[in-house]
N, C-alpha and C. Protein backbone atom coordinates (compact mmCIF):
# COMPACT_ATOMS: atom_id res chain seq x y z
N UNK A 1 92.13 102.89 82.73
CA UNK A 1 91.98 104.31 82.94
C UNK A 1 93.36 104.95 82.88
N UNK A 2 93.52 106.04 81.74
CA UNK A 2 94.47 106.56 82.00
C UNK A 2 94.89 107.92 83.02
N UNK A 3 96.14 107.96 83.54
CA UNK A 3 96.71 108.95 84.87
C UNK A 3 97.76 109.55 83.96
N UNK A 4 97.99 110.86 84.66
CA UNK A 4 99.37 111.53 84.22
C UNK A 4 99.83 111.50 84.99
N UNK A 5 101.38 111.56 84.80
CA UNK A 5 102.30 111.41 85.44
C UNK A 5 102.25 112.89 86.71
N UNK A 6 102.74 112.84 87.96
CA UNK A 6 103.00 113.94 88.76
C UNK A 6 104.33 114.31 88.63
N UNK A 7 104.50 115.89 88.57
CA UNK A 7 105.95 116.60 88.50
C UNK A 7 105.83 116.49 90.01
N UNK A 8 107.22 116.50 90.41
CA UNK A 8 108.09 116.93 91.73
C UNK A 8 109.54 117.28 91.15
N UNK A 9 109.61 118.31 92.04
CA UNK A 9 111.32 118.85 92.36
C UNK A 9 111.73 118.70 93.50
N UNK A 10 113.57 118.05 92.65
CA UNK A 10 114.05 117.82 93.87
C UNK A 10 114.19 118.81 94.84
N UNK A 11 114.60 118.32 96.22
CA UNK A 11 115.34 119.46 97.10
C UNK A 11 116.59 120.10 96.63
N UNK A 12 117.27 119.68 95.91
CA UNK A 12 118.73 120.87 95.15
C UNK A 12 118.10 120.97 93.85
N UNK A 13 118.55 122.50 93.67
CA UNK A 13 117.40 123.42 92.62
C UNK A 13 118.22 122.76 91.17
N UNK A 14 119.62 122.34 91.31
CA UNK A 14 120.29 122.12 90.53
C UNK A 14 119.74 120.72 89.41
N UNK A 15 119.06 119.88 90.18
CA UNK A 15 118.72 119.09 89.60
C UNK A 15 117.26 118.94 88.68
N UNK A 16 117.40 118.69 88.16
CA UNK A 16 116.39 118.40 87.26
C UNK A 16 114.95 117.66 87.61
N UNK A 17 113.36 118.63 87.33
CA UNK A 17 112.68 117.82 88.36
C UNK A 17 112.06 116.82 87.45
N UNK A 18 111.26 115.74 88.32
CA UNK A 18 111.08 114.57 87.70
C UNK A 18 109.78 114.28 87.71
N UNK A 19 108.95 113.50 87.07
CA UNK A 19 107.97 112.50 87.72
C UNK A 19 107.54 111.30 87.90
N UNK A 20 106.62 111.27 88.69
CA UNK A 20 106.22 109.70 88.76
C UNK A 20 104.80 109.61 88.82
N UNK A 21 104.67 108.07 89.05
CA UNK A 21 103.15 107.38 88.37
C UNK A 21 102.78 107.49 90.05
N UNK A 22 101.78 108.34 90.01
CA UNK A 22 101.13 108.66 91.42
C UNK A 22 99.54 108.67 91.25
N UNK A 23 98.99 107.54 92.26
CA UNK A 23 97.70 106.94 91.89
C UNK A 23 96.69 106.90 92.60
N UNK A 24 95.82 108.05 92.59
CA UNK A 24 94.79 108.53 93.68
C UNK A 24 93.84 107.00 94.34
N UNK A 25 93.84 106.51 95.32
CA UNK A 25 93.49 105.63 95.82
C UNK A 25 92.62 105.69 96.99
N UNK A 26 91.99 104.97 97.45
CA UNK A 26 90.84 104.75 98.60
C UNK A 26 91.61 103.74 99.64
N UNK A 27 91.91 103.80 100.48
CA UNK A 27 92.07 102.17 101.44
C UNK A 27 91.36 102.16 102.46
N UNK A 28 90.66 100.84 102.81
CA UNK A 28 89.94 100.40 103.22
C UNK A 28 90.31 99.53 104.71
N UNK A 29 90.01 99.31 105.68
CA UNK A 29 90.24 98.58 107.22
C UNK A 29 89.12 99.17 108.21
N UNK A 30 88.37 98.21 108.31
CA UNK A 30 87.22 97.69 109.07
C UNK A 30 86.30 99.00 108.65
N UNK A 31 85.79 99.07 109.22
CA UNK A 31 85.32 100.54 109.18
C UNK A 31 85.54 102.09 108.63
N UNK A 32 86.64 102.11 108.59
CA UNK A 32 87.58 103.45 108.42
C UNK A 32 88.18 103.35 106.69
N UNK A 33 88.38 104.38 106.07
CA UNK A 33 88.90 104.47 104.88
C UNK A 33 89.63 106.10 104.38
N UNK A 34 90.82 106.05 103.88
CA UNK A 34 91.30 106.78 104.18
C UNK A 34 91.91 107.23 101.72
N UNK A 35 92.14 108.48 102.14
CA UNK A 35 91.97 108.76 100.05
C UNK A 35 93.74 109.18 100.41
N UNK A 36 94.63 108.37 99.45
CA UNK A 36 96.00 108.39 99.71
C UNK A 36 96.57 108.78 97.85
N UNK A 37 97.84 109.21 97.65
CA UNK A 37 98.13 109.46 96.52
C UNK A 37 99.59 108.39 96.22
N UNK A 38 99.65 106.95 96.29
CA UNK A 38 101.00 106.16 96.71
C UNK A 38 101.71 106.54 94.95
N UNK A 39 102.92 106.13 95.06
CA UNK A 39 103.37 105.80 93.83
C UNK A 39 103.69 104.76 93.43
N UNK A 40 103.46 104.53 92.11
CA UNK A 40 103.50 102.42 91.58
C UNK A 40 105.12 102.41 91.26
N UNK A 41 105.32 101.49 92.36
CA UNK A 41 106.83 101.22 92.53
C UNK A 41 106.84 99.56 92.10
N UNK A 42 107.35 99.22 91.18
CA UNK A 42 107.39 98.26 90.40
C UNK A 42 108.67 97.57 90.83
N UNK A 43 109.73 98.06 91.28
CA UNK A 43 111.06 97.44 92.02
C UNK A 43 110.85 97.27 93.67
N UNK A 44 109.36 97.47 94.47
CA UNK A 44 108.90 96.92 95.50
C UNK A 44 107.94 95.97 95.74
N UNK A 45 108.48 94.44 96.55
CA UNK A 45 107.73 93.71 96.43
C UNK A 45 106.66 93.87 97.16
N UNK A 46 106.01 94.83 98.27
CA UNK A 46 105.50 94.91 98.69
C UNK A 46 105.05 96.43 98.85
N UNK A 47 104.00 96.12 98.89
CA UNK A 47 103.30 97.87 99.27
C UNK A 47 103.61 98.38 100.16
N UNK A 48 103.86 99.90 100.97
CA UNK A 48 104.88 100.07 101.67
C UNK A 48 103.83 101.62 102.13
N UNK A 49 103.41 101.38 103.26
CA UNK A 49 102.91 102.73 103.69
C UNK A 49 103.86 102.88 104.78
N UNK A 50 103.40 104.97 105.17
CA UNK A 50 103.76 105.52 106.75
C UNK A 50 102.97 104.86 107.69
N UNK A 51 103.50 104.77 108.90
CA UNK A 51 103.12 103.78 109.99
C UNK A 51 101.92 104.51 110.13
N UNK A 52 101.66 106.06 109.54
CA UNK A 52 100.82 107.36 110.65
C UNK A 52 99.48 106.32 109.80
N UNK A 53 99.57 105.91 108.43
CA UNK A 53 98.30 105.59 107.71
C UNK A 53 97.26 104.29 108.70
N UNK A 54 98.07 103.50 109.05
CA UNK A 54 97.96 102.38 110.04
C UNK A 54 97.17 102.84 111.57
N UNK A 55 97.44 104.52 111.58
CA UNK A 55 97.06 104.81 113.17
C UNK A 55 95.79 105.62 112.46
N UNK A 56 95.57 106.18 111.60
CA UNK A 56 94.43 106.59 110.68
C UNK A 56 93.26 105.50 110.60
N UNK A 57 93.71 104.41 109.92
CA UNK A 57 92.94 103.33 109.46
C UNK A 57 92.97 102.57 111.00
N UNK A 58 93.37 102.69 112.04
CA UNK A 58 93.07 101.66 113.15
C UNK A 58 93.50 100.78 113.28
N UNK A 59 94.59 100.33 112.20
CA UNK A 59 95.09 99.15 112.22
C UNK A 59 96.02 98.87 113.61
N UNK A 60 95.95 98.00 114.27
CA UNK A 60 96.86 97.35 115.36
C UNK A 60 97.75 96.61 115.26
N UNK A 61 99.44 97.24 115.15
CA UNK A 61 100.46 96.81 114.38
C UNK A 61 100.98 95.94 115.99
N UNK A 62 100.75 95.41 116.97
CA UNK A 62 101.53 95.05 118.23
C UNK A 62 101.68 93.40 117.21
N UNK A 63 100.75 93.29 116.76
CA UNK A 63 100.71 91.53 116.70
C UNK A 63 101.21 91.29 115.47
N UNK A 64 101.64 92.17 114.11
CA UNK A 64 101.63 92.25 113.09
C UNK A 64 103.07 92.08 112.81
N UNK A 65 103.44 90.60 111.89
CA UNK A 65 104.91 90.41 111.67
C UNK A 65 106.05 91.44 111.12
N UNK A 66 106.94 91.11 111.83
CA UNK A 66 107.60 92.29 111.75
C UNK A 66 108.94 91.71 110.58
N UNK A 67 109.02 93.20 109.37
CA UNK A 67 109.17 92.47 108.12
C UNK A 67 110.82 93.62 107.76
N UNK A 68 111.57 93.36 107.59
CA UNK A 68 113.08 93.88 107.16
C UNK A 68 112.47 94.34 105.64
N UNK A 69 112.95 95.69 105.61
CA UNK A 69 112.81 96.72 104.44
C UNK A 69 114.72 96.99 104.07
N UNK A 70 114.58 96.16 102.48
CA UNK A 70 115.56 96.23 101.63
C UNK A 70 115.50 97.68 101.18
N UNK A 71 116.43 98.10 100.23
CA UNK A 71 116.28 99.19 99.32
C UNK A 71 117.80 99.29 98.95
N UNK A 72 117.87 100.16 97.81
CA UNK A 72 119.39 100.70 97.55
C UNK A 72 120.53 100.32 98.75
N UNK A 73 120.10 101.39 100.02
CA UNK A 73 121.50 101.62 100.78
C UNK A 73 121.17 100.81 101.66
N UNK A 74 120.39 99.67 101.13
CA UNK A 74 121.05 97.97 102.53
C UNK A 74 119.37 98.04 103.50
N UNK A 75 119.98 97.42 104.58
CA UNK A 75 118.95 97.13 105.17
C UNK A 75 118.14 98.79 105.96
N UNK A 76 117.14 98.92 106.25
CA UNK A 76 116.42 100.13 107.06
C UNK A 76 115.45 99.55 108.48
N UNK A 77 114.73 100.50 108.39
CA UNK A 77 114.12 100.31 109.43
C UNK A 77 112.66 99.44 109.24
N UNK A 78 112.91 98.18 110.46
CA UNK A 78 111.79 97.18 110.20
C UNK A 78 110.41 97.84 109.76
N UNK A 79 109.45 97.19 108.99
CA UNK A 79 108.26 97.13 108.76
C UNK A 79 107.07 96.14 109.48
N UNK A 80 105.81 96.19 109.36
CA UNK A 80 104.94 95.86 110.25
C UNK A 80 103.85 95.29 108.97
N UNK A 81 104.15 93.89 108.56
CA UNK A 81 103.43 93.58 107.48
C UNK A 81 102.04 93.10 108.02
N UNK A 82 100.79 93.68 107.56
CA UNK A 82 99.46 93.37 107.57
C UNK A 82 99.07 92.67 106.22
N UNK A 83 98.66 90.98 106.92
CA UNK A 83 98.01 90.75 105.80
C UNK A 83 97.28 91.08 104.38
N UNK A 84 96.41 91.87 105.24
CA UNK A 84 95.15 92.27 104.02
C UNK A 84 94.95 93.52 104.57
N UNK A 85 94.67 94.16 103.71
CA UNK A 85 93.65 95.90 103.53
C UNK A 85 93.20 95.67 102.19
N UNK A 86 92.50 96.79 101.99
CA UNK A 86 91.60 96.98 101.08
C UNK A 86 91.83 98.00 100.28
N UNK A 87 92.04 98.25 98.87
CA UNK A 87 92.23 99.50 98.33
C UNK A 87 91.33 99.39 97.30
N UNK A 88 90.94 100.59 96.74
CA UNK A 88 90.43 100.91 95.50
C UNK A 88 90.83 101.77 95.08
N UNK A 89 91.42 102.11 93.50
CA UNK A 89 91.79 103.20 92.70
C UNK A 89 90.23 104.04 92.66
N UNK A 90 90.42 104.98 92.46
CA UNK A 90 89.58 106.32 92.17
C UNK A 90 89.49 106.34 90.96
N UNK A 91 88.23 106.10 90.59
CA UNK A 91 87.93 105.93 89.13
C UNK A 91 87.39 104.89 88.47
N UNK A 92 88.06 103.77 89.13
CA UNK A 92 87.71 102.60 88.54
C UNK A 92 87.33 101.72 90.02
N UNK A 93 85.90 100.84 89.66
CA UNK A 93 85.26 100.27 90.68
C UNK A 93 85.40 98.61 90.66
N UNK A 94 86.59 98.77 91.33
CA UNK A 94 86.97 97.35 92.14
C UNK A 94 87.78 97.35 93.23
N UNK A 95 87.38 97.16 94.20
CA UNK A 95 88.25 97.12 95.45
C UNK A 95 88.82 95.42 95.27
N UNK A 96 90.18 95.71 95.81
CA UNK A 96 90.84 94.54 96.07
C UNK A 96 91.50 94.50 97.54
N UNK A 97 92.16 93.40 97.86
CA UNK A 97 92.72 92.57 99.22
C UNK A 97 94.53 92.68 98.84
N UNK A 98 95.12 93.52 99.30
CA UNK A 98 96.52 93.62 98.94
C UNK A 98 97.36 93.00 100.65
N UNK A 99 98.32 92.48 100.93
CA UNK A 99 99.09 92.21 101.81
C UNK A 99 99.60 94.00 101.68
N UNK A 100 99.90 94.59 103.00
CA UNK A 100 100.50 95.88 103.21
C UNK A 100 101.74 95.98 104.31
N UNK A 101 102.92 96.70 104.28
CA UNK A 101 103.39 96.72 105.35
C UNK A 101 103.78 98.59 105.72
N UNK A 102 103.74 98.51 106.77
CA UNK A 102 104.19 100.09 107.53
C UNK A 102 105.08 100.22 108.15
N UNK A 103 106.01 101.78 108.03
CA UNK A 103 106.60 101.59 108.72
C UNK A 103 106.96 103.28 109.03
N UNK A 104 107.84 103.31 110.38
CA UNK A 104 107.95 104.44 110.71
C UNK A 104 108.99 105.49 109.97
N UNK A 105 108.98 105.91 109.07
CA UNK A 105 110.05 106.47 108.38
C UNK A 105 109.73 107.79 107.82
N UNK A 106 110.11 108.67 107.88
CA UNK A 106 110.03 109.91 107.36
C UNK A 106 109.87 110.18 106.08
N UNK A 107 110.76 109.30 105.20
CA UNK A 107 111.30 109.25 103.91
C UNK A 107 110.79 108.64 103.00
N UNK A 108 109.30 107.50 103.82
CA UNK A 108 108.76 107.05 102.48
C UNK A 108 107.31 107.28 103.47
N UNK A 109 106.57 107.69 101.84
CA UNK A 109 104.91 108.04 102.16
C UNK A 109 104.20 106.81 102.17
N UNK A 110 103.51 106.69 100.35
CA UNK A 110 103.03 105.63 100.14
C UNK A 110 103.91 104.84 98.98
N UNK A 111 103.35 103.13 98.64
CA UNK A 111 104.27 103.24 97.69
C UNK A 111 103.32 101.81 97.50
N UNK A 112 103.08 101.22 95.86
CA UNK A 112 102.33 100.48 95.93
C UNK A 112 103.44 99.54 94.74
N UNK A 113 103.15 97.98 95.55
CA UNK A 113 104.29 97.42 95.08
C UNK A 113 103.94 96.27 94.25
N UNK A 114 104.90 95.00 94.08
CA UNK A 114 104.37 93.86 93.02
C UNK A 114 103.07 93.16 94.07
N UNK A 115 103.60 92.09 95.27
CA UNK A 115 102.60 91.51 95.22
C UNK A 115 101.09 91.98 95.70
N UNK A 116 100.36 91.74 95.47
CA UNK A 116 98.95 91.92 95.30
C UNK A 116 98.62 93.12 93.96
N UNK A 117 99.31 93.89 94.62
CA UNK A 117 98.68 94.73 93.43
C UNK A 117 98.57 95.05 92.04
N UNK A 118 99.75 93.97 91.52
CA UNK A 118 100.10 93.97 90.21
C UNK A 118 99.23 92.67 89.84
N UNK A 119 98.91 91.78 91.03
CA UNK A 119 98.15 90.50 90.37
C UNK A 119 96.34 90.73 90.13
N UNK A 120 96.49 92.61 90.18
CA UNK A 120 94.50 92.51 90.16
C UNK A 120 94.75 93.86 89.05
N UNK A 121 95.78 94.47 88.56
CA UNK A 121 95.94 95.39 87.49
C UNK A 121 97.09 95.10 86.46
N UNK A 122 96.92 95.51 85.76
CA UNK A 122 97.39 95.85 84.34
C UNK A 122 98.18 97.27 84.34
N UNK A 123 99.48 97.31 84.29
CA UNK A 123 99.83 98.95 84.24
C UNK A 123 100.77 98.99 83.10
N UNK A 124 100.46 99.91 82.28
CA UNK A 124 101.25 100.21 81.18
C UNK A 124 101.93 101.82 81.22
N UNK A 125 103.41 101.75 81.62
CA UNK A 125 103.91 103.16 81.84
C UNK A 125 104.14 103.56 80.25
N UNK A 126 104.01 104.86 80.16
CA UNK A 126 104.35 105.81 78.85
C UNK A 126 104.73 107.09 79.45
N UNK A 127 105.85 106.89 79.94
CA UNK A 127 106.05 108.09 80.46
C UNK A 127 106.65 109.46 79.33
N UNK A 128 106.94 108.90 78.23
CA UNK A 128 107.47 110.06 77.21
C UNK A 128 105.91 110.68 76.81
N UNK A 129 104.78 110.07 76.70
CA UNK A 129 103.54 110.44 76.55
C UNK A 129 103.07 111.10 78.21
N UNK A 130 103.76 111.45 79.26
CA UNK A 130 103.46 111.71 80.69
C UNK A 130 101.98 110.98 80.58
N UNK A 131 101.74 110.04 80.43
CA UNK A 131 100.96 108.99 81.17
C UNK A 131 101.08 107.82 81.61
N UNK A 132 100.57 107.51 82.25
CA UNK A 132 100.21 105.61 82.74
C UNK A 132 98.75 104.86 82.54
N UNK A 133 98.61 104.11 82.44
CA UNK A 133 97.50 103.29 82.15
C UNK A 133 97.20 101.75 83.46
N UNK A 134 95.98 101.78 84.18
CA UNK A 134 95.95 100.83 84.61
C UNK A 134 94.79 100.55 84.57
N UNK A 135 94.79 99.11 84.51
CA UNK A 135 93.40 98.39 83.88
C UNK A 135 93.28 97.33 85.10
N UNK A 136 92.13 96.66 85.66
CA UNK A 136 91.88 95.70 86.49
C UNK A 136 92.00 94.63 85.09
N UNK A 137 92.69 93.06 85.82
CA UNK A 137 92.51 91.75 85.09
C UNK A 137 92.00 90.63 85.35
């Protein structure tokens, strides 16, 4: 199924605005399911939600290993890796079992990363065409 790319501008007007591959999604935990817009971050090994999605979905982060978030400027603030949740893209009907982690940070929303989620899709960026393509495999 193909997606277009989403425009955003930065916060300084000076810069030039950009986009990214932003991928209307369903997630799934016990009961509860929640419709999120993450972006496919291909330089994260792990899927990377706000802690608030975790207090949405019910998830109970007390027991949940607590996981060091790399990035550019070094180490940040720990994460709260949950095995399994459940997501499904919008559009296309397959829910899958992704490992997720959360964390409290202002600065990142959603963000959907290599493992699990790249091992149940197919994504082909074209961003000079402002689309993306992702296929279940």
């Amino acid at each position: 199924m193909k997606f277009s790319y989403t425009s955003y501008f930065p916060a300084l007007p000076q810069l030039k605005h950009n986009k990214r591959p932003e991928l209307p999604i369903e997630v799934f935990f016990g009961e509860r399911k929640i419709k999120i817009t993450p972006v496919i971050d291909t330089g994260a090994d792990y899927s990377l939600f706000n802690i608030e999605y975790a207090k949405d979905l019910g998830i109970d982060l007390n027991n949940a290993l607590k996981l060091p978030v790399m990035g550019i400027g070094g180490m940040a603030n720990e994460s709260f890796l949950v095995p399994e949740i459940e997501i499904q893209i919008i559009g296309i009907d397959k829910k899958v079992k992704i490992p997720a982690a959360f964390i409290d940070s202002k600065s990142v929303d959603a963000l959907l990363g290599q493992l699990g989620f790249f091992d149940y899709f197919k994504v082909v960026f074209e961003k000079y065409n402002n689309t993306f393509e992702v296929k279940p495999v």
